[in-house]
N, C-alpha and C. Protein backbone atom coordinates (compact mmCIF):
# COMPACT_ATOMS: atom_id res chain seq x y z
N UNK A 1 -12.27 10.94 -19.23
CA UNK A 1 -13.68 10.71 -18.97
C UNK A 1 -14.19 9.59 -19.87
N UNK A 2 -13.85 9.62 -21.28
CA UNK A 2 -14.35 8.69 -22.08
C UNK A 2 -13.86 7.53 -21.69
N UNK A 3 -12.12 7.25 -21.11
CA UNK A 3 -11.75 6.11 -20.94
C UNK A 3 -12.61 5.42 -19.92
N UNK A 4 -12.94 6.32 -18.90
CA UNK A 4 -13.35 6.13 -17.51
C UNK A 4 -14.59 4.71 -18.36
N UNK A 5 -15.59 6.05 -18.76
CA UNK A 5 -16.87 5.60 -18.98
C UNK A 5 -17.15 3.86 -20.22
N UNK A 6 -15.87 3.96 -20.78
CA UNK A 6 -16.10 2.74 -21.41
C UNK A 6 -15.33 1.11 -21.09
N UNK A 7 -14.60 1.62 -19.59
CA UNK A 7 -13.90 0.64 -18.84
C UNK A 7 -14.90 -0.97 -19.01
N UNK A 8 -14.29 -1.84 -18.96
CA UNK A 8 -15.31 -3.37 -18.44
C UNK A 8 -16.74 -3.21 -17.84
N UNK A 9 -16.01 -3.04 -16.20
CA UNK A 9 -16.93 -2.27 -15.74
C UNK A 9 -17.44 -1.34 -15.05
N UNK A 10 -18.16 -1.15 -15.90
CA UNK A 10 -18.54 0.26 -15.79
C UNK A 10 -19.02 1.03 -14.31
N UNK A 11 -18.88 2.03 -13.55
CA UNK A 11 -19.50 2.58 -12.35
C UNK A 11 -21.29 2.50 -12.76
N UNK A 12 -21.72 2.10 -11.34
CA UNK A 12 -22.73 2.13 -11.70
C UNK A 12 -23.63 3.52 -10.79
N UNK A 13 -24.52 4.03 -11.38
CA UNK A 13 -25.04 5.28 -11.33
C UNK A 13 -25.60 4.98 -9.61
N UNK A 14 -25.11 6.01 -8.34
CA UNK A 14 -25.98 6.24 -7.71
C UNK A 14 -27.18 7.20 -7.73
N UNK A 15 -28.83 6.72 -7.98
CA UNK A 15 -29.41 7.60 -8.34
C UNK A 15 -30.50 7.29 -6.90
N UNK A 16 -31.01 8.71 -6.53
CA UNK A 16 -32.21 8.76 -5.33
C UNK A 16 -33.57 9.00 -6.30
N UNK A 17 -34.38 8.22 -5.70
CA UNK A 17 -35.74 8.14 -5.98
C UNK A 17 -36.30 9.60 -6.52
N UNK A 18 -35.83 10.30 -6.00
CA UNK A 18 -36.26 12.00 -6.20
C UNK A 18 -36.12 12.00 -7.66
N UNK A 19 -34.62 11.65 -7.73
CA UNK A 19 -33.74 12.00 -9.10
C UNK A 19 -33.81 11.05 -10.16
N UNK A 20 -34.35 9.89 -10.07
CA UNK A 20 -35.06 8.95 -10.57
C UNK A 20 -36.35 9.33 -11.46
N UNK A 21 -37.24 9.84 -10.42
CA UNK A 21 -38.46 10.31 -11.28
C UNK A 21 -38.16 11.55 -12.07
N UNK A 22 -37.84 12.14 -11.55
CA UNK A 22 -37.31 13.37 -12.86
C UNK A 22 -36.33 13.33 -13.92
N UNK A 23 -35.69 12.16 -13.78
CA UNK A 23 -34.96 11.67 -15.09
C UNK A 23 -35.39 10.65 -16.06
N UNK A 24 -36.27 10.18 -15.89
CA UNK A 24 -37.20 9.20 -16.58
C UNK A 24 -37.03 9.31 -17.85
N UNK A 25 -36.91 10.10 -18.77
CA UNK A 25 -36.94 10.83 -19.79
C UNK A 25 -35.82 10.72 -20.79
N UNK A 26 -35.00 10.90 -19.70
CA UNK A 26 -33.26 10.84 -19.72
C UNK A 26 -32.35 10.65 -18.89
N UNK A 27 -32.26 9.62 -18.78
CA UNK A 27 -31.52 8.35 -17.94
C UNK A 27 -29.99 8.31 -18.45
N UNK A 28 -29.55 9.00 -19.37
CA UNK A 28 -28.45 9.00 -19.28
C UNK A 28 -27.92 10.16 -18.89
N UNK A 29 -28.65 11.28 -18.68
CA UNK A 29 -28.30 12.62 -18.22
C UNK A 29 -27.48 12.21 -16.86
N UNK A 30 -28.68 11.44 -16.16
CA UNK A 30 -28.28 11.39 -14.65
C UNK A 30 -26.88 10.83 -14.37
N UNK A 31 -27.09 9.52 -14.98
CA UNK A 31 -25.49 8.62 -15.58
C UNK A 31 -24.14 9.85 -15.89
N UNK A 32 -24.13 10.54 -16.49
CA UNK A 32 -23.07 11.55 -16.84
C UNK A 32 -22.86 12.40 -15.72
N UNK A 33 -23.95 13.07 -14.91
CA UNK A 33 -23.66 13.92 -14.20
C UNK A 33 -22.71 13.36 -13.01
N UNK A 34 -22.98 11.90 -12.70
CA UNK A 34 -22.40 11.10 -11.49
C UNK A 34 -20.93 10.54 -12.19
N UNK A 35 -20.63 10.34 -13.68
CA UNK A 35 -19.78 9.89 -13.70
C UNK A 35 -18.53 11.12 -14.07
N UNK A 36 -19.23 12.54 -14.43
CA UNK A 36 -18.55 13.33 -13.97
C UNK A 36 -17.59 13.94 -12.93
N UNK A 37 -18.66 13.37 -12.31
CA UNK A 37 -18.55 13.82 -10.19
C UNK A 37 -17.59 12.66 -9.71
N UNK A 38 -17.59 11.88 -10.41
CA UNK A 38 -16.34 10.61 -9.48
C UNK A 38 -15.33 11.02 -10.53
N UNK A 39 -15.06 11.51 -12.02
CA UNK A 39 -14.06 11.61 -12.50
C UNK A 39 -13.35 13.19 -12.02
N UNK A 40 -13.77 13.93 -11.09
CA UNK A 40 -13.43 15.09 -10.65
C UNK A 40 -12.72 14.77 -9.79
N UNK A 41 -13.47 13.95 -8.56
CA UNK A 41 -12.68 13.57 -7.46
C UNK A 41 -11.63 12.99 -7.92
N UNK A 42 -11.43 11.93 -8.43
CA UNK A 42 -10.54 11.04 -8.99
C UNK A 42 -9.30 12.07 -9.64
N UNK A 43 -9.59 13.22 -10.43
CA UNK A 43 -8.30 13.86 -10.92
C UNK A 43 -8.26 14.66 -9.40
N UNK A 44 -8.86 15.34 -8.78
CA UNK A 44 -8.30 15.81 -7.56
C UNK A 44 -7.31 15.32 -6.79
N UNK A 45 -7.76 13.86 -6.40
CA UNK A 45 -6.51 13.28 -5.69
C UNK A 45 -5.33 13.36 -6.24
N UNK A 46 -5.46 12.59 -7.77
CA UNK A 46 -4.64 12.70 -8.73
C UNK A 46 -3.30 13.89 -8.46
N UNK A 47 -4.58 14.44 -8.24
CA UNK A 47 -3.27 15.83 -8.63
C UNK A 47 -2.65 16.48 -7.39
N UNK A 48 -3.48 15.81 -6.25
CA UNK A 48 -2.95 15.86 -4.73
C UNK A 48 -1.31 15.06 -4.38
N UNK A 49 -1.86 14.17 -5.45
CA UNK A 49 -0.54 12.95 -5.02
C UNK A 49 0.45 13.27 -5.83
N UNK A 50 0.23 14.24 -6.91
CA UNK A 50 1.34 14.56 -7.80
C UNK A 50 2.39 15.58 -7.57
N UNK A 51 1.65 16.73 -6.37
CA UNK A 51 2.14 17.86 -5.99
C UNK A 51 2.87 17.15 -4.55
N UNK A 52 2.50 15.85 -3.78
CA UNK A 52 3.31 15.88 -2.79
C UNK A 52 4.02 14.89 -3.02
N UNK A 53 4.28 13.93 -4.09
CA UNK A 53 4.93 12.64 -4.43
C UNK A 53 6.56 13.17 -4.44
N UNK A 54 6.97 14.48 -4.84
CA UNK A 54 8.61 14.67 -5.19
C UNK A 54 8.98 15.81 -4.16
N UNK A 55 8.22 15.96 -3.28
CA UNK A 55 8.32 17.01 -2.33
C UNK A 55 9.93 16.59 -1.11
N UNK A 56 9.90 15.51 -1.42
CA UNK A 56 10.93 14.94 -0.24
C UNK A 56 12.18 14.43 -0.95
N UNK A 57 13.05 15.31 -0.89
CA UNK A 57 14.53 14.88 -1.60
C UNK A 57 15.62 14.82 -1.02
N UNK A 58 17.04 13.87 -0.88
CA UNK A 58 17.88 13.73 -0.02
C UNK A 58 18.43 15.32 -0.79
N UNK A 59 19.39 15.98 0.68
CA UNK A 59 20.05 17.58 0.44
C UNK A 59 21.47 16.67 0.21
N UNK A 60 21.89 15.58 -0.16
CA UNK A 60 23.40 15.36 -0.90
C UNK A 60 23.17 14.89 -2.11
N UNK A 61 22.37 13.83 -2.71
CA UNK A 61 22.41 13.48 -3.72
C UNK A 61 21.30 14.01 -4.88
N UNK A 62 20.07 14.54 -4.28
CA UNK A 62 18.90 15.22 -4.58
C UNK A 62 18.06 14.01 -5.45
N UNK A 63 17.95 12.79 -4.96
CA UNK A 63 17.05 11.74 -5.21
C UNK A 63 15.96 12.06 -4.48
N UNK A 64 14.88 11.76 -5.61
CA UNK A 64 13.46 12.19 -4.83
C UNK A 64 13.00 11.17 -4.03
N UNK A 65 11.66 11.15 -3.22
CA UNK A 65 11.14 9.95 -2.27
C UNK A 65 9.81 10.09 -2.32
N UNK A 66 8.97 9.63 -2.21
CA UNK A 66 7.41 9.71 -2.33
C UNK A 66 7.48 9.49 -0.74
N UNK A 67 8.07 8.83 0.39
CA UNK A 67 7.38 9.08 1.56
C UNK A 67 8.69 9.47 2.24
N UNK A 68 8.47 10.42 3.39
CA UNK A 68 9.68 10.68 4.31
C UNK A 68 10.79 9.50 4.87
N UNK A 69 10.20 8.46 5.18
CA UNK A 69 10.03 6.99 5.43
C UNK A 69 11.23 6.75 4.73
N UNK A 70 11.18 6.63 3.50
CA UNK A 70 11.82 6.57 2.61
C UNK A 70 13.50 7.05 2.52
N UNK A 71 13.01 8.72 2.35
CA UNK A 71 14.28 9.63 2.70
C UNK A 71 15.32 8.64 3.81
N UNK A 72 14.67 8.65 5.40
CA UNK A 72 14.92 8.56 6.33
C UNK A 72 15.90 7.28 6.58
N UNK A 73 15.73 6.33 5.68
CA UNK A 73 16.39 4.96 5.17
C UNK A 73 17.46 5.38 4.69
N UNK A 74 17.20 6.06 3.33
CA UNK A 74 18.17 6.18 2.20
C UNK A 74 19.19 6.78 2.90
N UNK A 75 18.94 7.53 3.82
CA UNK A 75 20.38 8.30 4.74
C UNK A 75 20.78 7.45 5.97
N UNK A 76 19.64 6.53 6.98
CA UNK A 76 20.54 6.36 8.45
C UNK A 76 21.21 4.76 7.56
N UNK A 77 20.92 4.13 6.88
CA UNK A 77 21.76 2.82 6.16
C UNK A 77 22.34 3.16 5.16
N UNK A 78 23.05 4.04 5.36
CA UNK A 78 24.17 4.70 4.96
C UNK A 78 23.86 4.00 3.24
N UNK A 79 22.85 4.46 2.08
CA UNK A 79 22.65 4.53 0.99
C UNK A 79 22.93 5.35 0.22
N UNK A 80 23.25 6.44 0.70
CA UNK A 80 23.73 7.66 -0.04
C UNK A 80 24.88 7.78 -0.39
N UNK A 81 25.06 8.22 -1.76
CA UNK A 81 26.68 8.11 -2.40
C UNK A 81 27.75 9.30 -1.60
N UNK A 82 26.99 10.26 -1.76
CA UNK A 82 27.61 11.49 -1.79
C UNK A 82 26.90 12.57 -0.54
N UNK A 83 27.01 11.26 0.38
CA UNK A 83 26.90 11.90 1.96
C UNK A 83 28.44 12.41 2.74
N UNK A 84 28.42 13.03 3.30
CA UNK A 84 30.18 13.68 3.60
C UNK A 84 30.71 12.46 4.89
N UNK A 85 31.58 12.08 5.04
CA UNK A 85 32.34 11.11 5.57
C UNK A 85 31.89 11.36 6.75
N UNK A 86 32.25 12.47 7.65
CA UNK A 86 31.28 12.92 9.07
C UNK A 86 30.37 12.45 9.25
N UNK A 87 29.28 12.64 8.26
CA UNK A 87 28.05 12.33 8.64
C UNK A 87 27.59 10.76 8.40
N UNK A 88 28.09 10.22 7.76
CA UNK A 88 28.21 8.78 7.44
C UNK A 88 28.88 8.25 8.86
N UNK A 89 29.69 8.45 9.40
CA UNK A 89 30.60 8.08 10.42
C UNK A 89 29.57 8.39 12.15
N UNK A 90 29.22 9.72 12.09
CA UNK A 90 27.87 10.08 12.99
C UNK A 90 26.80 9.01 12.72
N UNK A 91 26.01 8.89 11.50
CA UNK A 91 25.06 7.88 11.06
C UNK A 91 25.37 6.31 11.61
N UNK A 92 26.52 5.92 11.42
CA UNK A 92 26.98 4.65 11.25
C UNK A 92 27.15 4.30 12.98
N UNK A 93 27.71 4.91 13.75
CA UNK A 93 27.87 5.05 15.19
C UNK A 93 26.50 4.85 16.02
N UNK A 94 25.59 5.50 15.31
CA UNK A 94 23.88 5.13 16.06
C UNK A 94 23.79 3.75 15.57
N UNK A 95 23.81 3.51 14.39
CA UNK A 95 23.27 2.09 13.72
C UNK A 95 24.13 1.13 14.73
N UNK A 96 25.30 1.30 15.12
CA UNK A 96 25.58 0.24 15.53
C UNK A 96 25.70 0.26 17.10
N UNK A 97 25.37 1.61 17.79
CA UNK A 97 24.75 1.35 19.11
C UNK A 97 23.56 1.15 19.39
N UNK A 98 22.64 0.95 18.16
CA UNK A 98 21.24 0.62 18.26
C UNK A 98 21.62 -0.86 17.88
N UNK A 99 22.35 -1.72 17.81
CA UNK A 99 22.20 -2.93 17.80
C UNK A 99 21.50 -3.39 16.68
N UNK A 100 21.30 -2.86 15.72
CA UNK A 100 20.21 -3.20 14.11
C UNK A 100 20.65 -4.37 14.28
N UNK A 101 20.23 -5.30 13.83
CA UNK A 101 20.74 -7.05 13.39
C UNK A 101 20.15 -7.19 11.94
N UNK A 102 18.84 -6.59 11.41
CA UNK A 102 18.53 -6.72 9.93
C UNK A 102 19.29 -5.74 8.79
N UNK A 103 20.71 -5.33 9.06
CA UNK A 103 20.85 -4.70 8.07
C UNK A 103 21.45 -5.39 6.69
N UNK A 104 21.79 -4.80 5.64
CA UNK A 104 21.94 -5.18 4.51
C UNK A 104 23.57 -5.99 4.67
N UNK A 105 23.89 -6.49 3.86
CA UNK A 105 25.66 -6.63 3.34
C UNK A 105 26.32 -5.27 3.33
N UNK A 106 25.50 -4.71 2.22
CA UNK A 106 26.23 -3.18 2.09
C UNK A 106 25.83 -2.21 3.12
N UNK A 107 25.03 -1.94 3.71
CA UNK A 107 25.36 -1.25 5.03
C UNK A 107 26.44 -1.98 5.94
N UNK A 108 26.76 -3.20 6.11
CA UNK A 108 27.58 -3.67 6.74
C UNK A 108 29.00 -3.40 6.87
N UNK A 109 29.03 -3.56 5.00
CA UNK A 109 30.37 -2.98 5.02
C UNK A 109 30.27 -2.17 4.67
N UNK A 110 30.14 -1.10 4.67
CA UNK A 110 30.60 0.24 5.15
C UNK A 110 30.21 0.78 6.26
N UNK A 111 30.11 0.13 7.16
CA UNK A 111 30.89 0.17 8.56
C UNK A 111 31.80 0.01 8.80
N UNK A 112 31.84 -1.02 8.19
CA UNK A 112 33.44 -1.74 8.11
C UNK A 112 34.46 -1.10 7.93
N UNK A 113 33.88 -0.18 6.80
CA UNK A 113 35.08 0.64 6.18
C UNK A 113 35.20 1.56 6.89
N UNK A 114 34.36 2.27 7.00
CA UNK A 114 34.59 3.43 8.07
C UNK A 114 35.39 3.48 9.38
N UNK A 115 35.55 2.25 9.85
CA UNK A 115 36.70 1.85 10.68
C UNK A 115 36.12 2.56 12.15
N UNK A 116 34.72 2.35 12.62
CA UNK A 116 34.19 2.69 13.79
C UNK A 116 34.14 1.37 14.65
């Protein structure tokens, strides 16, 4: 909160006319209560993105992923160390009846190797 509040620059207070005249007095009351209220939200997300950021992990190597997206790569371009030969060989058989043309060197060869 303190870091929040002594940043460059600073949030500036949304205040309504209502809440205006009744703070007259004490103008920084109002200031705190709002910069409270955005530093709440702000750890909420926070802590939204923290509980679903490691939620997605490959089941061979147990590397985490912040998006499924992610996962979904690390396995069909055959990135995974310690994926079982089957399934690398299944994997590798779509990639190359889907015609990919952007894949890596190293997805390449290990196609190669795999001898499909």
């Amino acid at each position: 909160m303190k870091r929040h509040s002594e940043r460059k620059f600073p949030c500036k207070a949304v205040v309504g006319k209502k809440e205006e005249q009744k703070n007259v007095k004490n103008p920084k009351k109002s200031q705190s209560k709002s910069l409270r209220k955005v530093c709440e939200k702000v750890c909420e997300k926070s802590a939204k993105l923290k509980k679903t950021n490691f939620d997605i992990c490959c089941n061979y190597c147990k590397i985490n992923f912040t998006h499924r997206n992610s996962l979904y790569k690390h396995k069909s371009h055959l990135r995974c160390e310690k994926m079982p030969k089957y399934e690398m060989k299944r994997r590798a058989l779509k990639l190359k009846n889907k015609g990919v043309e952007k894949l890596n060197e190293n997805t390449k060869n290990k196609i190669k190797s795999l001898k499909i």
